[in-house]
Protein backbone atom coordinates (compact mmCIF):
# COMPACT_ATOMS: atom_id res chain seq x y z
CA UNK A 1 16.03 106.16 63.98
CA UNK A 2 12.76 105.12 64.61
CA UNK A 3 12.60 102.89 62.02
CA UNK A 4 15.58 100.77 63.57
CA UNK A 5 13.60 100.48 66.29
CA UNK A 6 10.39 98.64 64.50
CA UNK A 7 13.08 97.14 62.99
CA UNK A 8 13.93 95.43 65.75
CA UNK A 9 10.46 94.94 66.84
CA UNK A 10 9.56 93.05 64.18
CA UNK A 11 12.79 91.21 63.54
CA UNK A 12 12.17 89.60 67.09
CA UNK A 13 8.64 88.93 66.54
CA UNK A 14 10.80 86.56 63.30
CA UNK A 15 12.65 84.89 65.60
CA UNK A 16 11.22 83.92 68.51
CA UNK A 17 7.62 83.35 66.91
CA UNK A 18 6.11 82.24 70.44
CA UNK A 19 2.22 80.88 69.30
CA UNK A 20 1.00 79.78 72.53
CA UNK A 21 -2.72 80.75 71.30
CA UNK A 22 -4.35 80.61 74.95
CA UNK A 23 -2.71 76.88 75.87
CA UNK A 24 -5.04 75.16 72.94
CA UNK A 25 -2.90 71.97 73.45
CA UNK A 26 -3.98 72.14 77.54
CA UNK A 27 -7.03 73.50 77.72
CA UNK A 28 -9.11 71.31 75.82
CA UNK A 29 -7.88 68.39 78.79
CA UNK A 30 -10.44 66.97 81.29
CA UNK A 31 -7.90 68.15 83.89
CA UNK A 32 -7.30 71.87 82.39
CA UNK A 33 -9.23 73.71 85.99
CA UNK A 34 -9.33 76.90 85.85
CA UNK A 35 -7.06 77.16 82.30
CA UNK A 36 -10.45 76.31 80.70
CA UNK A 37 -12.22 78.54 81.92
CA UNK A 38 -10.17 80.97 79.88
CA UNK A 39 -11.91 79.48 76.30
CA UNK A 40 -15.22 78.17 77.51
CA UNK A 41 -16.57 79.03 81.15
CA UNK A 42 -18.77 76.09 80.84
CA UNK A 43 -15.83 73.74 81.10
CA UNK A 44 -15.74 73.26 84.70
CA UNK A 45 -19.43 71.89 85.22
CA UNK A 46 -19.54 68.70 86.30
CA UNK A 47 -15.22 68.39 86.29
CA UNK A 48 -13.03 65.57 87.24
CA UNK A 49 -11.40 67.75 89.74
CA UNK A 50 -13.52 69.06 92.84
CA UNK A 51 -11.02 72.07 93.43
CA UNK A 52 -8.13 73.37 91.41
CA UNK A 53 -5.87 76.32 92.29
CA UNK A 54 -3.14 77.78 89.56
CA UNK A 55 -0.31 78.96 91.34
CA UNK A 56 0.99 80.36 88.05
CA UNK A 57 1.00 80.03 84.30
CA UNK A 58 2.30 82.27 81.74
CA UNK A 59 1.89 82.29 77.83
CA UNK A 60 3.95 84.55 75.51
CA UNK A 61 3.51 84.76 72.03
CA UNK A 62 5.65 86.63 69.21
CA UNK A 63 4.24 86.16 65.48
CA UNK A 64 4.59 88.26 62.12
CA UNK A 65 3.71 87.36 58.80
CA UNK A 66 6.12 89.88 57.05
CA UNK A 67 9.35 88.70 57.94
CA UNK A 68 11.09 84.83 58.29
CA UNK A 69 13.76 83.40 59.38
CA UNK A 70 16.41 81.89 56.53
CA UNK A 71 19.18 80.33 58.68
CA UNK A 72 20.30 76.95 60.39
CA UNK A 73 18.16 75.05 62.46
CA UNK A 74 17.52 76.37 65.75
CA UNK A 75 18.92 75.40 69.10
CA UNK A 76 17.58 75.54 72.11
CA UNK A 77 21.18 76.32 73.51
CA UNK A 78 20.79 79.49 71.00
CA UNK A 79 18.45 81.07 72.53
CA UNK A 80 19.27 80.46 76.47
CA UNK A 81 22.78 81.79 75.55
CA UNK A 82 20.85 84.92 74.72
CA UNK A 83 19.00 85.59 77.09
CA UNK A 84 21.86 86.51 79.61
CA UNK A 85 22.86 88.53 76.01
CA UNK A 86 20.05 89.44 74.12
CA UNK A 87 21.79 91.65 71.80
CA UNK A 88 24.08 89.15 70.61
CA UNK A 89 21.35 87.33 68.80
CA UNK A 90 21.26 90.31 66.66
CA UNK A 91 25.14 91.24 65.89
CA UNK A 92 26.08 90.63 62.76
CA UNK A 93 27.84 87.05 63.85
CA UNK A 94 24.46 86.45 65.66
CA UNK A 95 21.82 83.66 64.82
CA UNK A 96 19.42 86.28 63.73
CA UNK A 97 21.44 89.11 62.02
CA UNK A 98 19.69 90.93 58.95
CA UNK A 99 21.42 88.40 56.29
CA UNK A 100 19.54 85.47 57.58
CA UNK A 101 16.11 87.38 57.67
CA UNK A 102 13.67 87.25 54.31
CA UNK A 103 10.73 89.38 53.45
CA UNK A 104 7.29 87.36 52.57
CA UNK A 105 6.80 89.52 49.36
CA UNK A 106 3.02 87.79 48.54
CA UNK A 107 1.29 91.27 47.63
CA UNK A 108 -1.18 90.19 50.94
CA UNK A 109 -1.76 92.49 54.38
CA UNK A 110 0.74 91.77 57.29
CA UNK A 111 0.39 91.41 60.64
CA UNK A 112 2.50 91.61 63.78
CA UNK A 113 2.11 90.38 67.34
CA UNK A 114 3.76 90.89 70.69
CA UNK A 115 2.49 89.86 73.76
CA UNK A 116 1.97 87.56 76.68
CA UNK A 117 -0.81 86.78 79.29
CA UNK A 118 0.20 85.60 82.69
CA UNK A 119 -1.92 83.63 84.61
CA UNK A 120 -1.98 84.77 88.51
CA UNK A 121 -3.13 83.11 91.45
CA UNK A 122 -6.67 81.41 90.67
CA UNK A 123 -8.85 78.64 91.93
CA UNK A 124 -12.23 76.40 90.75
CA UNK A 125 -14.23 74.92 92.67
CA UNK A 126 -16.77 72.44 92.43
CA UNK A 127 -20.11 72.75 94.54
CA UNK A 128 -21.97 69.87 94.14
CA UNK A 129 -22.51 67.74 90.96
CA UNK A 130 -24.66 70.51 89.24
CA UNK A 131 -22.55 73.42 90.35
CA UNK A 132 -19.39 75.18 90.01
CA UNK A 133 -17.24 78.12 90.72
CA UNK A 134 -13.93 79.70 90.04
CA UNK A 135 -12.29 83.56 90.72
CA UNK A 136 -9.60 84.01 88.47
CA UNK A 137 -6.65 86.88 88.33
CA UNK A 138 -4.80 87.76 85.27
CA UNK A 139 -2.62 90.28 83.51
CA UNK A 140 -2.64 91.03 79.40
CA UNK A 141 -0.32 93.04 77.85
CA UNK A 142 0.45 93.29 73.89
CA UNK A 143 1.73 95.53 71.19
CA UNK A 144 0.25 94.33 67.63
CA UNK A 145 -0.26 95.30 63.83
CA UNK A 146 -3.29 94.46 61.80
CA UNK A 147 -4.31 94.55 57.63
CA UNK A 148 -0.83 96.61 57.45
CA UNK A 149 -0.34 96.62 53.63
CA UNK A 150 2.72 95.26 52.09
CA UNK A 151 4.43 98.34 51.06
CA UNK A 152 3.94 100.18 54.48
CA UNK A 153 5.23 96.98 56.27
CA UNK A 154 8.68 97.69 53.64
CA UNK A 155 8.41 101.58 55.15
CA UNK A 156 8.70 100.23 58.05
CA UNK A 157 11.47 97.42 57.40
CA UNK A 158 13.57 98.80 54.65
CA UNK A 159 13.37 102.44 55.31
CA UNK A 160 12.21 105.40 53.22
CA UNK A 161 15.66 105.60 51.65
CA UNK A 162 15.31 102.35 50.27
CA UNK A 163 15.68 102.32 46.87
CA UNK A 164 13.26 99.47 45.66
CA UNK A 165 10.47 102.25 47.16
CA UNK A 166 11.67 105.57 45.87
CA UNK A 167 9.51 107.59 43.43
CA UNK A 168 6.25 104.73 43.62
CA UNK A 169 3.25 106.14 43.89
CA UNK A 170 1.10 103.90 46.48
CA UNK A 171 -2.37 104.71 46.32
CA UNK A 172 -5.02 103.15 49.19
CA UNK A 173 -2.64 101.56 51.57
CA UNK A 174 -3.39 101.02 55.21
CA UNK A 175 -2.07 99.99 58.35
CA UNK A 176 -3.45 99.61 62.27
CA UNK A 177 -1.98 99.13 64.92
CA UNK A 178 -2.93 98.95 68.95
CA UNK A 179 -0.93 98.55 72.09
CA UNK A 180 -3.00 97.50 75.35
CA UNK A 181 -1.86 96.57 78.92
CA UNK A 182 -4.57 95.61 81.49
CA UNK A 183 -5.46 93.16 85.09
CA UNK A 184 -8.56 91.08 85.39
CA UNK A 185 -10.60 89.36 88.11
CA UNK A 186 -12.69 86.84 86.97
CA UNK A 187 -16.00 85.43 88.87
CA UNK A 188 -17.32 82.11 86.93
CA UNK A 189 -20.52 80.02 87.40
CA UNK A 190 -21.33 77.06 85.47
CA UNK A 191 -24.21 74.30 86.00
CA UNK A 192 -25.08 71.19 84.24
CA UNK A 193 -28.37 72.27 82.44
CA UNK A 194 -29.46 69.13 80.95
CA UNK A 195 -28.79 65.53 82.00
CA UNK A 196 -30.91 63.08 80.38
CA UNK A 197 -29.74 59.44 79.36
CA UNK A 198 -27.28 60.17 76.86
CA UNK A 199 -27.73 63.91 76.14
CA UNK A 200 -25.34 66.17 78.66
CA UNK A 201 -25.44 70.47 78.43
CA UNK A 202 -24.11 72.30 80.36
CA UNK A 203 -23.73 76.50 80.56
CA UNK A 204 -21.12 79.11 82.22
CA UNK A 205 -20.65 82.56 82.24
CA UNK A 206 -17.60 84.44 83.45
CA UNK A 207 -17.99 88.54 84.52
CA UNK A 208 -14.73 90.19 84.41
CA UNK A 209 -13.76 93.16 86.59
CA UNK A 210 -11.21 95.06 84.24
CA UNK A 211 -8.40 97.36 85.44
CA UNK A 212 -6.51 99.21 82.30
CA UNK A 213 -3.20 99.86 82.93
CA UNK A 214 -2.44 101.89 78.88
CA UNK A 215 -4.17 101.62 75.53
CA UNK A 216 -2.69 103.62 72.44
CA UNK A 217 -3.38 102.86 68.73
CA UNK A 218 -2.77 104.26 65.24
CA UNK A 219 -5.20 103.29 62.69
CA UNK A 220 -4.66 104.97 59.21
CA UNK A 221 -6.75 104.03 56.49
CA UNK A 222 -7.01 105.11 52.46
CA UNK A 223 -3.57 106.38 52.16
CA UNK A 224 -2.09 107.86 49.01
CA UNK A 225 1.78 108.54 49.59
CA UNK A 226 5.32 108.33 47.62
CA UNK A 227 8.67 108.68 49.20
CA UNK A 228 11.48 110.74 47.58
CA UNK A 229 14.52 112.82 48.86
CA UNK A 230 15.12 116.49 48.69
CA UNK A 231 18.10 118.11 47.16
CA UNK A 232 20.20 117.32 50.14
CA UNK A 233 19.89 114.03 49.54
CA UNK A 234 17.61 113.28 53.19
CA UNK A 235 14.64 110.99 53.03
CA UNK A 236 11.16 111.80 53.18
CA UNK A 237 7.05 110.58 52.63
CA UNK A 238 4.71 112.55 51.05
CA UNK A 239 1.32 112.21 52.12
CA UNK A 240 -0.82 113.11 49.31
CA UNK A 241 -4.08 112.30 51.34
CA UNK A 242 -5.05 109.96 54.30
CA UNK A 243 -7.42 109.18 57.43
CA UNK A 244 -6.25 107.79 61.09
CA UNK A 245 -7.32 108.08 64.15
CA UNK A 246 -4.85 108.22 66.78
CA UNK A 247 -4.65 108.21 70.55
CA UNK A 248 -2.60 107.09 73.72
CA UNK A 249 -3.71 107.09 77.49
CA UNK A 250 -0.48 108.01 78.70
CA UNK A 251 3.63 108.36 77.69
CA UNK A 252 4.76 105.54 80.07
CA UNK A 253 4.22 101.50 78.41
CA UNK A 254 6.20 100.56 81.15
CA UNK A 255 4.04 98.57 83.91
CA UNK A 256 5.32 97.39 87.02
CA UNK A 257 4.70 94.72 89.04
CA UNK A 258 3.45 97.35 92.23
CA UNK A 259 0.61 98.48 89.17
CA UNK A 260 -0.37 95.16 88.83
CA UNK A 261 -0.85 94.04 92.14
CA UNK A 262 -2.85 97.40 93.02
CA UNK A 263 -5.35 96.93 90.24
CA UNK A 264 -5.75 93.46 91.76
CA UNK A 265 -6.07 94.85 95.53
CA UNK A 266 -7.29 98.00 95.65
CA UNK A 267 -8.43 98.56 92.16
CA UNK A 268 -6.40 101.34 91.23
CA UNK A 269 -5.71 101.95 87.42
CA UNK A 270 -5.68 104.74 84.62
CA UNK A 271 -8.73 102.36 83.04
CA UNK A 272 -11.49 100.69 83.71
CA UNK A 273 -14.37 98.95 82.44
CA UNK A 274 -16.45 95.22 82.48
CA UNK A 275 -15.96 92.22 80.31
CA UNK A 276 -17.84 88.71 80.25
CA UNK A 277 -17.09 85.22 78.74
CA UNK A 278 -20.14 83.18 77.87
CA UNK A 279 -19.59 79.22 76.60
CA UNK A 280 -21.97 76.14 76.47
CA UNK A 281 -20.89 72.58 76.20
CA UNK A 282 -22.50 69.19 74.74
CA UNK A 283 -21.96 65.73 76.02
CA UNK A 284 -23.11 63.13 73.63
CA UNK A 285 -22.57 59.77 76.61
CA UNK A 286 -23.90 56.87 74.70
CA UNK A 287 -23.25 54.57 77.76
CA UNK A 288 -24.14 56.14 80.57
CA UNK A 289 -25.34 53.43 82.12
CA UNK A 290 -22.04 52.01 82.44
CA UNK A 291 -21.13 55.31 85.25
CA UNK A 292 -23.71 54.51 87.17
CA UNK A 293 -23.98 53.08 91.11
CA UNK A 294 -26.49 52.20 93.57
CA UNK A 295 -25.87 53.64 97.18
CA UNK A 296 -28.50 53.03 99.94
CA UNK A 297 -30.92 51.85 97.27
CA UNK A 298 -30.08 55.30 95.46
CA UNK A 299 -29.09 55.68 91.81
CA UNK A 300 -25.91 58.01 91.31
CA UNK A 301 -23.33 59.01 88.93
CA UNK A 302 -20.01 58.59 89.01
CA UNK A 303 -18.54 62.02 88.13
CA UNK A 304 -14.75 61.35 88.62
CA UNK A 305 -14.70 59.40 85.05
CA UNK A 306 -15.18 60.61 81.47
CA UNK A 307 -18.25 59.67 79.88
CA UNK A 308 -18.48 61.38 76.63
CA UNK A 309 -18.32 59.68 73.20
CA UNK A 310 -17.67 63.16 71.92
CA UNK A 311 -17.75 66.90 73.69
CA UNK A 312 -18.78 70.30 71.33
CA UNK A 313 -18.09 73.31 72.96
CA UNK A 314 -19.05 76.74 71.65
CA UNK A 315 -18.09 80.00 73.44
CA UNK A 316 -18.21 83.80 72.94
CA UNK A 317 -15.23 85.51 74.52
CA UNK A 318 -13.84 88.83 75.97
CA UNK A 319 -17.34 91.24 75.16
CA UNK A 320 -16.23 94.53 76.82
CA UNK A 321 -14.20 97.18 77.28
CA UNK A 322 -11.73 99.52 79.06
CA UNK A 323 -12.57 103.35 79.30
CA UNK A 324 -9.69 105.67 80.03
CA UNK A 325 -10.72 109.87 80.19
CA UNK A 326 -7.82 111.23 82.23
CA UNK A 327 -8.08 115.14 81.02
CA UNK A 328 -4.35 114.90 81.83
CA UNK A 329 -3.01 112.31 79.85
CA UNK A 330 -5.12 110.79 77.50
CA UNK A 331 -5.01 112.17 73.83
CA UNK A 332 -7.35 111.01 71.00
CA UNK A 333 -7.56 112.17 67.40
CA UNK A 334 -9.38 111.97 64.68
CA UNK A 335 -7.84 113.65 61.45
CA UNK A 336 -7.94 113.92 57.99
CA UNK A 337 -4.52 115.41 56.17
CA UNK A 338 -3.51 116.46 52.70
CA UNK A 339 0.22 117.09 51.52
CA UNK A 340 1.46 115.95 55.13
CA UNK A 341 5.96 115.74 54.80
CA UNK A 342 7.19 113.23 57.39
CA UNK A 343 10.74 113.83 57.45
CA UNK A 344 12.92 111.23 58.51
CA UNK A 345 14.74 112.98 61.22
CA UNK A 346 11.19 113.77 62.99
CA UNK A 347 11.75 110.21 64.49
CA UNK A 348 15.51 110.01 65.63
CA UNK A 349 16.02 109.21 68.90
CA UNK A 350 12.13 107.66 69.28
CA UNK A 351 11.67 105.47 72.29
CA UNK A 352 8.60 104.58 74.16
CA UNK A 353 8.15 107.39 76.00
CA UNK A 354 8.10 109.93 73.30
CA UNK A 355 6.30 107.86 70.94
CA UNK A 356 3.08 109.73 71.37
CA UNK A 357 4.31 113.04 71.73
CA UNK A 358 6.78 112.30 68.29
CA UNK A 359 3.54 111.19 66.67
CA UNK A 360 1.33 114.04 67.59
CA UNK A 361 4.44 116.34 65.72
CA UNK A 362 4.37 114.70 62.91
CA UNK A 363 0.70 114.43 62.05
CA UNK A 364 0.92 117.94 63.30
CA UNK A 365 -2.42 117.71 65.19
CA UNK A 366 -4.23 120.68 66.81
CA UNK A 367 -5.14 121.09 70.24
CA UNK A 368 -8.95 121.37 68.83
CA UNK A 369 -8.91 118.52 67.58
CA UNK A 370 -7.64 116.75 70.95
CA UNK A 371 -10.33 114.36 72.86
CA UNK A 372 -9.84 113.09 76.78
CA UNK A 373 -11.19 109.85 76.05
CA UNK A 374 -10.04 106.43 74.82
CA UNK A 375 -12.68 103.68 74.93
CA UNK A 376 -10.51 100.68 73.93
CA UNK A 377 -12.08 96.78 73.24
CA UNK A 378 -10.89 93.48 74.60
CA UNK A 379 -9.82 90.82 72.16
CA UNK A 380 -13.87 89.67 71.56
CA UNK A 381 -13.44 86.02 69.96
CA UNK A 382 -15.47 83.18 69.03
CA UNK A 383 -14.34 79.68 70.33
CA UNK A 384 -15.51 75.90 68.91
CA UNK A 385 -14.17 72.92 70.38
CA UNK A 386 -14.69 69.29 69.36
CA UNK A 387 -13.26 66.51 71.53
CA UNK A 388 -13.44 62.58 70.15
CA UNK A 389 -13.26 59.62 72.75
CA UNK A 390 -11.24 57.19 70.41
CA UNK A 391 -10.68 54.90 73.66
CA UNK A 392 -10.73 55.14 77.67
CA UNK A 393 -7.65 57.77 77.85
CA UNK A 394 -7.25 58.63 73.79
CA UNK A 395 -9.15 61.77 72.26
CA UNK A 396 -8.73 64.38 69.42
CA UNK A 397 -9.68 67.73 69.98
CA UNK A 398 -10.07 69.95 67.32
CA UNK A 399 -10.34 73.46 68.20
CA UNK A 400 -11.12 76.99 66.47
CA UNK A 401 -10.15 80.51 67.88
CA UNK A 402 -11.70 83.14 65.35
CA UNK A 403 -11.47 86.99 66.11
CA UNK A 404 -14.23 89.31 65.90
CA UNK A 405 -12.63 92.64 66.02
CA UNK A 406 -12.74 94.59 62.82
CA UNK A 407 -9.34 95.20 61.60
CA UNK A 408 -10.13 99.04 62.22
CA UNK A 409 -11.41 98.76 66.05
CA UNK A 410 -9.47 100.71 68.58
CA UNK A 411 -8.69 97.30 70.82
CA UNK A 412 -6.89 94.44 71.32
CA UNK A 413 -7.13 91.53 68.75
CA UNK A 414 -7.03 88.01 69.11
CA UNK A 415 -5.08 86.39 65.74
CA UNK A 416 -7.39 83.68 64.40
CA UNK A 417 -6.63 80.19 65.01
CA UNK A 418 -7.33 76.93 64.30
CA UNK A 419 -5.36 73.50 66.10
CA UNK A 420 -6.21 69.56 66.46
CA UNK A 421 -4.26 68.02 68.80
CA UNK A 422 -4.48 63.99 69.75
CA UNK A 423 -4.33 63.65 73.63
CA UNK A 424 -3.58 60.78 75.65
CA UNK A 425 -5.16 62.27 78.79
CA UNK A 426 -4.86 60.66 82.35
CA UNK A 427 -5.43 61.70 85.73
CA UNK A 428 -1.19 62.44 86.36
CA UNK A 429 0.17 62.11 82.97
CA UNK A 430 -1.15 63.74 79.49
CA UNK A 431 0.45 64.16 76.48
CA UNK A 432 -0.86 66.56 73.39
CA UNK A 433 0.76 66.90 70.06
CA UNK A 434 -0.62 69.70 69.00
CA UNK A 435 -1.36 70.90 65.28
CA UNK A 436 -1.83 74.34 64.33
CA UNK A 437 -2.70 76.88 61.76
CA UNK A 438 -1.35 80.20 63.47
CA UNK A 439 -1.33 84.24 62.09
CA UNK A 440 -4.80 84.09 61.49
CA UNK A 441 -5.03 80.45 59.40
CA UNK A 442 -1.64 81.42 57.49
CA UNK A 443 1.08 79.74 59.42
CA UNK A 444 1.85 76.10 60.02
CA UNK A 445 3.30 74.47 63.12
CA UNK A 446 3.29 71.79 65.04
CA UNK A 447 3.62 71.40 68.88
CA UNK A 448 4.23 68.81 72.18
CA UNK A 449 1.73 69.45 75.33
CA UNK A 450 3.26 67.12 78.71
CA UNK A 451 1.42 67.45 82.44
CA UNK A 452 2.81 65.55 84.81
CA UNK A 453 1.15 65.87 87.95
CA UNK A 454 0.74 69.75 88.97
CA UNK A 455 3.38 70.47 86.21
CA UNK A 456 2.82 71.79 82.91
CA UNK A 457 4.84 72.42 80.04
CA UNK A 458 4.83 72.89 76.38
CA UNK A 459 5.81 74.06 72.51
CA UNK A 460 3.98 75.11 69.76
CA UNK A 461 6.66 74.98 67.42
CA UNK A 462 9.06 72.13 67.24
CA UNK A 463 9.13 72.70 63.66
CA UNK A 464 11.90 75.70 63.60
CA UNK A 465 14.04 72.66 65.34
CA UNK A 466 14.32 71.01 61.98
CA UNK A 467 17.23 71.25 60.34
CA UNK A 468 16.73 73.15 56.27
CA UNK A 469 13.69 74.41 58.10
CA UNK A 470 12.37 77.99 57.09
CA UNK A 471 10.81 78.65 60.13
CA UNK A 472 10.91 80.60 63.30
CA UNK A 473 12.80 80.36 66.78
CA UNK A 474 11.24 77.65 69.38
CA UNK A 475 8.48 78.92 72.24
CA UNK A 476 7.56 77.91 75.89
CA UNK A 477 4.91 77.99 78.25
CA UNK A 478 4.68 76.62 81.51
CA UNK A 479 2.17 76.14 84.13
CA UNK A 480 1.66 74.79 87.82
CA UNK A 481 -1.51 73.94 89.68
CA UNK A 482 -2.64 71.63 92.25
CA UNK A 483 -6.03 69.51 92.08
CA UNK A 484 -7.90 67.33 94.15
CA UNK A 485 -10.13 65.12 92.28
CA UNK A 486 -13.74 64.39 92.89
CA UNK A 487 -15.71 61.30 91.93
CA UNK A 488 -14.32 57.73 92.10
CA UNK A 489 -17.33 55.92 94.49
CA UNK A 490 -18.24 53.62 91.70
CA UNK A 491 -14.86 52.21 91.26
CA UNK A 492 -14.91 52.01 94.89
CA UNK A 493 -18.16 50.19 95.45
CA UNK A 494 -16.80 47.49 92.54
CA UNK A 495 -13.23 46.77 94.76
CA UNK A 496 -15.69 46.51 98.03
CA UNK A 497 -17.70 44.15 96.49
CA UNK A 498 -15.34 42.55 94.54
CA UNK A 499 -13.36 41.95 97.71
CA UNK A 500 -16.68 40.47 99.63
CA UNK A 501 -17.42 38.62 96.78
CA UNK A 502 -13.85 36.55 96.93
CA UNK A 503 -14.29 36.48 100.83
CA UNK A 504 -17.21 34.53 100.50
CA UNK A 505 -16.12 32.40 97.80
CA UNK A 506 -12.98 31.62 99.88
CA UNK A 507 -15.11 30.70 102.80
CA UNK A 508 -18.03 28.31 101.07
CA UNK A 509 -14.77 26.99 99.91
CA UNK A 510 -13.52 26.03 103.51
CA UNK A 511 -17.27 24.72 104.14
CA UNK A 512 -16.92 22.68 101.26
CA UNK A 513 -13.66 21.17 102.06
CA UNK A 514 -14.84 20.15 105.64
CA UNK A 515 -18.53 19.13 104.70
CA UNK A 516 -16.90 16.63 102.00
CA UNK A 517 -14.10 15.22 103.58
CA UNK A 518 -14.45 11.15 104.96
CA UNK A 519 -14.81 10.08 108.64
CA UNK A 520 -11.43 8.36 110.40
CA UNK A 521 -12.79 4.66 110.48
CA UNK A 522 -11.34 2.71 113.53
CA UNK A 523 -10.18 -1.22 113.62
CA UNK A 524 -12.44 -3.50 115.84
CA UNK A 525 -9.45 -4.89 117.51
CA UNK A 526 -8.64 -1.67 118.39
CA UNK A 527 -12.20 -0.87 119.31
CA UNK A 528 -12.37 -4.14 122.04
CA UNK A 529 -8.90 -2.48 123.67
């Protein structure tokens, strides 16, 4: 039935709980290239790097607020021995069968995400002091639920047989939820604006190219519905009155890797539309004299070192959208019903390639009512960042990722989030220990952030490795990317003429000795032979 199947859904967004939240314990680093650019385009103005390419970096993330986990601690060992058997995570022996999973009964809305965002093949590079570029590929794909309210979220997890639901009148309940898939190229500028003594700005924008590969969502607002059986004993909701709009670009969620890689090269996809990032950044640099180096009686700065007391970064992110109008596949309603039966059975056998179709049965739309065109959003955000310089390679970053979507917007959202992290940041080595408040500021974890070189890797929830720990299954990300720094001639001038100073000293110290030392004196009887 189909509600096994969000079942499931949901159940795995429990357990695995992935809350990568766009790399927030990497990307506020020095050394981040073109991962910055992702949260504020501004970032790579004046950089410690001169040129960074990503080979690859990918960032999944499963989260629900409706469902827990109630079970042992965690092991990593768990979950790698599923994934060559996925399905024995779920058997009734299985870390996550149903009698270790709880509802969240707190009378609040619910929300569900599933998704990732890999990272393709990108590169920054820096100009001059004042200037900087980067192109950057990358493919989004995620299924999620918004403002769902509590009793639909128990439709959807217990069943309309349930008993605990049977014969309750619900009155006003509402649920939304989208499904997007879609490439990106991304063209970034960003210059130092200001440079004056101690006060640093700098501005970037980023225009994004967007190729949409599907977009479907169900929003249904003001609902009024009970659930009862007929005399047979079978399962069913009344509708008494409700509003949705409802829509899908085509049957098919499935995207390949050939789909991908032809929205990147020749630009081929079901969708398409524009998006643009737009961030500034403020460098308060109380001693900036101290960066500073004479070269052929010319003053420079030295812009391979940090020089910031503390950094605030503000950024407005993903403003756009993808259009699909295919008069052959895409299907868009809007509709109002009254005394609307959805029977159980209408959703047996659901899978993703009927969804749409079972959906357009059971809200038994009309082909009147039928429009050829989806216009669906990108995850439009606002970022803050504040960095502290405690000492030379020790800073706190506190960071905020707040979504602007309205809960009833056909588009992808971006779950609010807010994360400090302490960094002990180097040119090779950087550790983060991330804090965050995930599920848009509901959830609590905690997190580890290591680069080591080109290699990144990371968590965002060490908690569910606790043991008595009601928490969620443990995540991963994992990047690589090579970088050749820039700056460095200061510290370079210093060893020169540190090194001429200590010649000379050694050498008036060899005139000194010989200037200063007494004249042989010979015997006269020695003289007279």
């Amino acid at each position: 039935m189909y509600r096994r199947l969000l079942f499931t859904l949901i159940l795995l967004l429990a357990a695995f709980h992935i809350q990568a939240q766009h790399l927030l314990g990497f990307a506020g680093s020095n050394y981040a290239g073109t991962n910055s650019v992702f949260l504020n385009p501004s970032s790579i103005a004046d950089s410690r790097q001169g040129f960074y390419m990503n080979l690859f970096a990918a960032n999944a993330t499963f989260a629900n607020t409706y469902y827990y986990y109630d079970g042992p601690s965690i092991q990593m060992g768990d979950i790698l021995s599923g994934i060559g058997d996925p399905e024995s995570l779920l058997r009734s022996d299985g870390l996550f069968d149903r009698s270790r999973i709880e509802e969240r009964l707190d009378g609040k809305p619910k929300m569900a995400y599933l998704g990732y965002d890999l990272r393709l093949p990108s590169f920054m590079l820096k100009l001059s002091p004042r200037h900087s570029i980067a192109l950057t590929t990358r493919f989004r794909r995620n299924v999620q639920a918004n403002n769902v309210s509590e009793d639909i979220a128990r439709v959807i997890g217990l069943g309309t047989s349930s008993s605990a639901l049977q014969n309750t009148p619900f009155i006003g309940s509402e649920a939304y939820f989208n499904a997007n898939a879609f490439t990106e190229i991304g063209l970034t500028y960003a210059l130092v604006l200001h440079s004056q003594e101690e006060h640093f700005i700098k501005g970037g924008f980023t225009v994004k190219k967007l190729a949409g590969h599907y977009s479907a969502h169900l929003l249904a607002s003001n609902i009024d519905y009970q659930l009862a059986q007929n005399q047979e004993g079978e399962s069913y909701m009344q509708v008494q009155q409700g509003n949705a709009s409802f829509g899908f670009s085509r049957n098919d969620y499935q995207v390949t890797r050939n789909e991908i890689l032809d929205a990147i090269i020749k630009r081929n996809s079901p969708g398409s539309g524009w998006g643009m990032d737009i961030g500034f950044t403020y460098e308060y640099r109380p001693r900036y004299a101290d960066y500073q180096y004479t070269i052929d009686e010319k003053e420079r700065t030295d812009h391979g070192e940090n020089k910031y007391r503390y950094r605030i970064g503000v950024a407005l992110l993903d403003m756009g959208s993808i259009t699909y109008k295919d008069p052959q596949q895409v299907r868009s309603y809007d509709i109002t019903r009254e005394n609307l039966y959805l029977d159980s059975y209408l959703f047996e056998g659901v899978d993703s390639e009927n969804l749409g179709p079972t959906l357009e049965e059971a809200l038994q739309v009309q082909s009147s009512e039928r429009k050829t065109e989806i216009i669906s959003g990108l995850p439009t955000a606002l970022y803050l960042n504040f960095d502290y310089r405690i000492t030379r390679n020790l800073f706190v970053n506190t960071a905020v990722l707040h979504n602007l979507r309205g809960k009833d917007a056909v588009a992808m959202h971006q779950p609010s989030a807010l994360a400090v992290a302490p960094r002990l940041e180097g040119k090779r080595l950087e550790l983060a220990m991330p804090v965050y408040l995930t599920n848009n500021y509901k959830d609590l974890n905690f997190g580890a952030m290591l680069r080591l070189g080109a290699l990144v890797v990371g968590s965002n929830n060490l908690a569910s490795m606790l043991p008595s720990n009601k928490a969620v299954g443990p995540d991963l990300y994992m990047g690589f990317g090579i970088s050749i720094g820039t700056g460095g001639q200061r510290a370079k001038i210093e060893e020169k003429a540190r090194k001429k100073a200590n010649k000379e000293q050694r050498k008036a110290e060899r005139n000194k000795a010989t200037t200063t030392t007494p004249a042989t004196t010979v015997p006269d009887s020695l003289q007279k032979q």
